[in-house]
Protein backbone atom coordinates (compact mmCIF):
# COMPACT_ATOMS: atom_id res chain seq x y z
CA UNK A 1 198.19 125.01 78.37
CA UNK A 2 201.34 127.27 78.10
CA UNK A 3 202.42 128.33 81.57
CA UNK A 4 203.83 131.60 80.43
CA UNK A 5 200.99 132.60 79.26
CA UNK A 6 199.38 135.54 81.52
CA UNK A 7 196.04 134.62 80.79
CA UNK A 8 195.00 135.41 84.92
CA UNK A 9 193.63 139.11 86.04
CA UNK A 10 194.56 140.97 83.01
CA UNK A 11 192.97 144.28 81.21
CA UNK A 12 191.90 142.39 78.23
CA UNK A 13 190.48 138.65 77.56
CA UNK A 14 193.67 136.51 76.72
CA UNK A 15 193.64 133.62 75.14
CA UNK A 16 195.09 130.57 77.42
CA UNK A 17 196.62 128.36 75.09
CA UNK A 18 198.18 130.92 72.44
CA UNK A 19 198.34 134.25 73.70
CA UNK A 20 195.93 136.08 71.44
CA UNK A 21 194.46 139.17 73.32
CA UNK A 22 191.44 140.34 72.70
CA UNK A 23 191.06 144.30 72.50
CA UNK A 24 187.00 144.70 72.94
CA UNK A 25 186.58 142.10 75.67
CA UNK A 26 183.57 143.73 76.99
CA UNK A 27 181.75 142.61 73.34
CA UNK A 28 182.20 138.67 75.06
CA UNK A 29 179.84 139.38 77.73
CA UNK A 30 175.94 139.88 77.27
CA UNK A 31 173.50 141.31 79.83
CA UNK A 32 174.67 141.15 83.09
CA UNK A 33 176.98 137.80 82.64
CA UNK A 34 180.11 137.72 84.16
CA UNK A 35 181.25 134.50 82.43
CA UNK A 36 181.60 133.48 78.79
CA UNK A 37 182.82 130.87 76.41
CA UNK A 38 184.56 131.86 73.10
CA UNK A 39 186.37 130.10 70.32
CA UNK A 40 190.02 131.79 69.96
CA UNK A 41 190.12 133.50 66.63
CA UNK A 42 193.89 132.41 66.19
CA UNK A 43 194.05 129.04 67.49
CA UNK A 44 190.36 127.59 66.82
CA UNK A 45 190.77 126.15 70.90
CA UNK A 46 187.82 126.98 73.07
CA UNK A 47 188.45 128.62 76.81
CA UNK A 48 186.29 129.62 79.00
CA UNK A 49 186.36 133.68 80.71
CA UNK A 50 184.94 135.09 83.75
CA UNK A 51 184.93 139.16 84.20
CA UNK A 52 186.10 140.63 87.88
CA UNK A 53 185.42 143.65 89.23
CA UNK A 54 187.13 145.63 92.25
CA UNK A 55 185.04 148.17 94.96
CA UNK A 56 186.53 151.03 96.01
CA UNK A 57 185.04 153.23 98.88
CA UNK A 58 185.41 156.89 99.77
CA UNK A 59 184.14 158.79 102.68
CA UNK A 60 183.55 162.14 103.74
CA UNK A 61 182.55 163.82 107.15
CA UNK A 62 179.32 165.52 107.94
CA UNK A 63 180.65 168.86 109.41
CA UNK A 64 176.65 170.34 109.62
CA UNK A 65 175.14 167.12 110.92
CA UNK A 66 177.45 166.78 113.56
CA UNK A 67 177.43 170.53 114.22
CA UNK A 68 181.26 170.69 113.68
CA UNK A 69 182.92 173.72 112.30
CA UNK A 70 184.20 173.81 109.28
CA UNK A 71 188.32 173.53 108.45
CA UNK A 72 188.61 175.35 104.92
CA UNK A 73 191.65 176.11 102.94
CA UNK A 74 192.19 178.32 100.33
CA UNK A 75 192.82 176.60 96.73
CA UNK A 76 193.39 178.58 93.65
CA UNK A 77 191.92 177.38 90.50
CA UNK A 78 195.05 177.32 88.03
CA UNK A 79 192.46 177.75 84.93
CA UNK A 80 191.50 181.15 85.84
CA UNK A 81 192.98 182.02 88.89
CA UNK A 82 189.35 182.48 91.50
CA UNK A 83 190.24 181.15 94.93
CA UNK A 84 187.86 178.73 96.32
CA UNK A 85 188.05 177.14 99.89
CA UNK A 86 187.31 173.80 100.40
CA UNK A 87 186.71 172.00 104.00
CA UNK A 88 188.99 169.64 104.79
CA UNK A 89 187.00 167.02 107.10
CA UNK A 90 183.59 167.69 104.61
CA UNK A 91 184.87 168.35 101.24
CA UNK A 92 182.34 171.39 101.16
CA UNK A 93 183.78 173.40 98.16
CA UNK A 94 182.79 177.14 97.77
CA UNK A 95 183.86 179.96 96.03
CA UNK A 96 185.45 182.91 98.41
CA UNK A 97 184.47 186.21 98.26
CA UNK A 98 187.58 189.08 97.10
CA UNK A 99 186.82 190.62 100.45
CA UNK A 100 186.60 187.96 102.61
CA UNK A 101 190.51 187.92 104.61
C-alpha cells in the first residue's frame, strides 16, 4: 500500500493502493451497512471501506417552561425588509407588529 495515499476520513471512497476516488460512494453501501468490499475499477485490487458519521447537537432554552421572560431582538429580513424579533435564550421567532416601539 502507497503511504501517500489519503485513503483515511475522506469525502469520497478512495482507493488504497492507487488513488482512484470514487464520486457516488454512497452507491457502495446497501441497507443500513456501514462497511463494504469493492473491486477498484482502475487497479482490479480489492479493499475493504467502512462509512463514518459525526453527531452534532444544538440546544435551545425553554423561556415558557421555566417561566422566564423573553430577551428578543429586532432582525430585519433583507428579502423584503419586515422586522421580526427573535428571543435570544429560546429562539422564539415572531413577526413584530409596525406599531409595536
Amino acid at each position: 500500500m502507497d503511504d501517500a495515499i489519503d485513503c483515511t476520513c475522506t469525502d469520497e471512497v478512495v482507493c488504497p493502493y492507487c488513488g482512484l476516488r470514487y464520486d457516488c460512494s454512497d452507491e457502495f453501501f446497501g441497507g443500513n451497512s456501514n462497511s463494504a468490499e469493492a473491486q477498484c475499477d482502475n487497479c482490479r485490487k480489492y479493499f475493504k471501506m467502512e462509512r463514518d458519521f459525526s453527531v452534532t447537537y444544538s440546544t435551545n432554552g425553554m423561556c415558557e417552561k421555566n417561566k422566564e421572560d423573553h430577551e428578543f431582538k429586532e432582525h430585519k429580513m433583507p428579502s423584503d425588509g419586515s422586522l421580526w424579533e427573535i428571543c435570544q435564550k429560546c429562539g422564539l421567532t415572531r413577526e413584530k407588529k409596525r406599531n409595536q416601539p
